[in-house]
C-alpha atoms as a PDB file:
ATOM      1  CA  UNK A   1       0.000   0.000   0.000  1.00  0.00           C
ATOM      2  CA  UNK A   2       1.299   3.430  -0.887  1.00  0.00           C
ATOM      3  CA  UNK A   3      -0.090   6.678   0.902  1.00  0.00           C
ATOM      4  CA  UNK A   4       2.241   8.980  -1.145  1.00  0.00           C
ATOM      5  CA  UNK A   5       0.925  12.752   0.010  1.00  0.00           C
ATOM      6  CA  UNK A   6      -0.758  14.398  -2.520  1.00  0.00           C
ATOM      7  CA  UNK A   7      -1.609  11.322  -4.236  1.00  0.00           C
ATOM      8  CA  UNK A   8      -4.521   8.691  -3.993  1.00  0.00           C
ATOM      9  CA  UNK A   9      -4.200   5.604  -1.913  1.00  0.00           C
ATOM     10  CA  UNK A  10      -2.954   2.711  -4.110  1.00  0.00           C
ATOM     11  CA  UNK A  11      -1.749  -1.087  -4.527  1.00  0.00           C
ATOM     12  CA  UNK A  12       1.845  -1.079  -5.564  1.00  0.00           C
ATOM     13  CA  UNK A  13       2.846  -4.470  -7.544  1.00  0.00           C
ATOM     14  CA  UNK A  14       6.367  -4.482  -7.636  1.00  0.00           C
ATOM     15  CA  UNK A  15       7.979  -6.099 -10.992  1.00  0.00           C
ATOM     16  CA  UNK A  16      10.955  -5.927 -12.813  1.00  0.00           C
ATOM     17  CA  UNK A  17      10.356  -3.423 -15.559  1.00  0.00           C
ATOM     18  CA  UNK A  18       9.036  -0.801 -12.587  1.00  0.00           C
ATOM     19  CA  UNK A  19       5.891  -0.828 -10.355  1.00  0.00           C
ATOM     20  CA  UNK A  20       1.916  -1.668 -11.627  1.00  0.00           C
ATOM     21  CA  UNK A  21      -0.004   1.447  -9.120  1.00  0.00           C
ATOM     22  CA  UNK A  22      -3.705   0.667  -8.999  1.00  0.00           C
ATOM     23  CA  UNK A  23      -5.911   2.802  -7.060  1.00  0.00           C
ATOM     24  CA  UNK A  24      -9.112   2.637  -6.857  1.00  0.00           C
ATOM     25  CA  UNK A  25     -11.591   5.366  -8.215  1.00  0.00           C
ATOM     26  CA  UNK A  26     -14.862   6.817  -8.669  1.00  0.00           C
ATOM     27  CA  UNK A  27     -15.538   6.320 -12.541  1.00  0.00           C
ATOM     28  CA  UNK A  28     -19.376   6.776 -14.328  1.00  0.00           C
ATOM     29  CA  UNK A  29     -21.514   6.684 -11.377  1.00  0.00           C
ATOM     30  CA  UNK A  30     -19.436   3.694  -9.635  1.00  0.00           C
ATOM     31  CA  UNK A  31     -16.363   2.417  -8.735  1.00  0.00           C
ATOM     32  CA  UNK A  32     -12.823   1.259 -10.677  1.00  0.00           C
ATOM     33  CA  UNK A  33      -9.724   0.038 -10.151  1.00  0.00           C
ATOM     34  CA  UNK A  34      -7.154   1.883 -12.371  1.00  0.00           C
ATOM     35  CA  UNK A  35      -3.550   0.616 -13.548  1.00  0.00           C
ATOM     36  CA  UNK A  36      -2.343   3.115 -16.225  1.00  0.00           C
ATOM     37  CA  UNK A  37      -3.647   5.724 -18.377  1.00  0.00           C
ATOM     38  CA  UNK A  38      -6.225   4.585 -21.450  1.00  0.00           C
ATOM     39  CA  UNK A  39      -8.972   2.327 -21.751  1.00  0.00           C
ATOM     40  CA  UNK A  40      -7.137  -0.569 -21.121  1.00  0.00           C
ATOM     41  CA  UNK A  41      -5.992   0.194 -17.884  1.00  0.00           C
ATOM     42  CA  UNK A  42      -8.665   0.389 -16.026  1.00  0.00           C
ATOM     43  CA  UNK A  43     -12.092  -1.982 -14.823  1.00  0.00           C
ATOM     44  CA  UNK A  44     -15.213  -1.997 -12.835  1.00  0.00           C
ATOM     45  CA  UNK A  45     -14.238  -2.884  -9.370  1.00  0.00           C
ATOM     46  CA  UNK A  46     -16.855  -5.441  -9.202  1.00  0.00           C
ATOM     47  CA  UNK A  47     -16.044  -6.975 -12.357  1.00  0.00           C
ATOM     48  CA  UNK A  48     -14.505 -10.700 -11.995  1.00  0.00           C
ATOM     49  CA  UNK A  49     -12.365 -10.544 -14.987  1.00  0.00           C
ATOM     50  CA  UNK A  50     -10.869  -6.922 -13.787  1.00  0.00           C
ATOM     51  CA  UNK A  51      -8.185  -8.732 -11.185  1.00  0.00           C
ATOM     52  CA  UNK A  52      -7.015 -10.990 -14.051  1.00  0.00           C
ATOM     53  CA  UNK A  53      -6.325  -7.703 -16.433  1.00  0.00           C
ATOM     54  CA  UNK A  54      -4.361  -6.712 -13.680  1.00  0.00           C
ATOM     55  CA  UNK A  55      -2.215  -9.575 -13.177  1.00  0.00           C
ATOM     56  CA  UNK A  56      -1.749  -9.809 -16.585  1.00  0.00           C
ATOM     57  CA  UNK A  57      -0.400  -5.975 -16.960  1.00  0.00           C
ATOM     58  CA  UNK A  58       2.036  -6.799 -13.951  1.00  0.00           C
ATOM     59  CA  UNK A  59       3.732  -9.664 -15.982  1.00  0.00           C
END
């Protein structure tokens, strides 16, 4: 967990290549977890398949 000032809360998955930050935010009404900038990065918080997009970006 990183509570960088200034920032919003986040995950920090630590890999090779540099650090996957996902934070969770408030995104059309509900909630997301975000990963990166773009459409890819990001998924409904609720969303099954969303934790396996992440896991997959930290590879």
């Amino acid at each position: 967990m990183e509570l960088a000032q200034g920032q919003e809360p986040c995950v920090v998955v630590r890999r090779a290549s540099g650090p996957v930050r996902v934070a969770a935010v408030r995104r059309h009404g509900g909630w997301v977890f975000a990963w990166g900038r773009g459409r890819d990065h990001w998924g409904p918080a609720l969303d099954g398949e969303t934790p396996h997009r992440i896991r997959a970006a930290a590879w």
